[in-house]
Protein backbone atom coordinates (compact mmCIF):
# COMPACT_ATOMS: atom_id res chain seq x y z
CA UNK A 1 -18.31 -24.64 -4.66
CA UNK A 2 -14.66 -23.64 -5.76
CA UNK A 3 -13.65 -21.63 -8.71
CA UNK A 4 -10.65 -22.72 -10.78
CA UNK A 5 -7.59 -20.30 -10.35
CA UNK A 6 -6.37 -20.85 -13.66
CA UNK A 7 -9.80 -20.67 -16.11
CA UNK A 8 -12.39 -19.30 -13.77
CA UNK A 9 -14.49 -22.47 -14.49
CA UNK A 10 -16.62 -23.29 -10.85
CA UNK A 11 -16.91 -26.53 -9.63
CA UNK A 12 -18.56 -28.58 -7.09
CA UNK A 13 -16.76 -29.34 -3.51
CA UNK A 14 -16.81 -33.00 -4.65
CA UNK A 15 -14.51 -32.27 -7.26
CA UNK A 16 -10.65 -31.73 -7.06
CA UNK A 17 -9.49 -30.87 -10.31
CA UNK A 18 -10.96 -28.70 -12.97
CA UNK A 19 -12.02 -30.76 -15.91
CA UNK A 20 -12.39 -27.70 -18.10
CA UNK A 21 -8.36 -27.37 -17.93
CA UNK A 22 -7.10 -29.88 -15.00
CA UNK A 23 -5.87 -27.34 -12.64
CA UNK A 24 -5.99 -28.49 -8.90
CA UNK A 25 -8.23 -26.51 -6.63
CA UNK A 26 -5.38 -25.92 -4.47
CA UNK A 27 -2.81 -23.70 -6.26
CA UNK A 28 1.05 -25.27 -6.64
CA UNK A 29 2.98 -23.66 -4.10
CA UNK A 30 5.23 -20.77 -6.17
CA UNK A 31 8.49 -21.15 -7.18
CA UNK A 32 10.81 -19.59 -4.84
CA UNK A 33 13.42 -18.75 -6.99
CA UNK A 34 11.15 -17.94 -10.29
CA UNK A 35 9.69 -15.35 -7.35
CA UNK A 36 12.97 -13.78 -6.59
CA UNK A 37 13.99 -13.58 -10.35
CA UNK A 38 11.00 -11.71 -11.11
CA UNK A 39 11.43 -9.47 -8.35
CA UNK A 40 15.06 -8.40 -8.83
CA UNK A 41 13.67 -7.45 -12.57
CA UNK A 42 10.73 -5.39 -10.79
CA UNK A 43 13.62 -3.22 -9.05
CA UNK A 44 14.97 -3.11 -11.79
CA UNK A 45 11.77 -1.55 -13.50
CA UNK A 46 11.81 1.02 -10.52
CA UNK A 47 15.12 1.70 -10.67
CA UNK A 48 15.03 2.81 -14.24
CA UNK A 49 11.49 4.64 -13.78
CA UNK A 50 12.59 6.83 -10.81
CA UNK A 51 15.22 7.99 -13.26
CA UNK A 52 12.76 8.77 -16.10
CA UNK A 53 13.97 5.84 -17.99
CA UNK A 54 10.37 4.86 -18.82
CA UNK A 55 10.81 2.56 -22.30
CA UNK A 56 13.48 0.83 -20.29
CA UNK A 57 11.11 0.18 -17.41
CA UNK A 58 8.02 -0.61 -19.43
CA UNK A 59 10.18 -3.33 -21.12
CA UNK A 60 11.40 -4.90 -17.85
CA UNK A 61 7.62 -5.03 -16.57
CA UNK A 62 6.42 -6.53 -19.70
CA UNK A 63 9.14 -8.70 -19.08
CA UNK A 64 8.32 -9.81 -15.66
CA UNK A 65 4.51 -10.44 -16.79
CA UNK A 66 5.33 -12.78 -19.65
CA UNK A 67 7.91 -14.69 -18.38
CA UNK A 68 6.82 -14.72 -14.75
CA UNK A 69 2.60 -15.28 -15.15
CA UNK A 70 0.89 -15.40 -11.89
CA UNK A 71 3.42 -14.27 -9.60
CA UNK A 72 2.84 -11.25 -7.20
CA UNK A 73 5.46 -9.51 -9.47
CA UNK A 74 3.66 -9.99 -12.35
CA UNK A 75 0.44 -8.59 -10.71
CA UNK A 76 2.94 -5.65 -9.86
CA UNK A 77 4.13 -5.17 -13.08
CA UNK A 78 1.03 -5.04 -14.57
CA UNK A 79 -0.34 -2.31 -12.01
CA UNK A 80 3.22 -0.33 -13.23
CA UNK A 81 2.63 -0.87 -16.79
CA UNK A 82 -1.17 0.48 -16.36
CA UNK A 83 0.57 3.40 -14.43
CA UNK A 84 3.32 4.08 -16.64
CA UNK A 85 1.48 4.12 -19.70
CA UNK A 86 -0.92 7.13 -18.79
CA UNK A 87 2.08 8.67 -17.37
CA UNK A 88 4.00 8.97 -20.98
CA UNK A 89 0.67 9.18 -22.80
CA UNK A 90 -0.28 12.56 -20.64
């Protein structure tokens, strides 16, 4: 059995593609570049948190996790944005 990255729908071994929403089970490699972009904004972020700049940092995460879904940034940003929002709501 295999779950689909994408939907969450599981599948048999036999089968290579979802046919809930025709993912592969193998996720596409990630885009290099789309990686790097979304990291440079993600130091950005930090940059601009570390100097209390936190509207200006939640906007560049929010940022990163809409136009960047499924990268490791965007997972990063998110974790940020979870942290940064209790931080200004304390």
């Amino acid at each position: 059995m295999w779950t689909c990255n994408k939907c969450g729908e599981r599948h048999e071994d036999e089968f290579d593609s979802c046919w809930k929403c025709a993912q592969n089970e193998a996720p596409l490699p990630p885009d290099t570049a789309a990686e790097e972009q979304a990291f440079a904004l993600y130091e950005d972020g930090s940059r601009l948190e570390g100097r209390g700049e936190f509207p200006s940092a939640l906007g560049k995460y929010q940022e990163i996790v809409q136009r960047f879904p499924g990268t490791e940034a965007a997972r990063d940003a998110s974790k940020s944005i979870e942290s940064l929002q209790k931080r200004v709501s304390q």
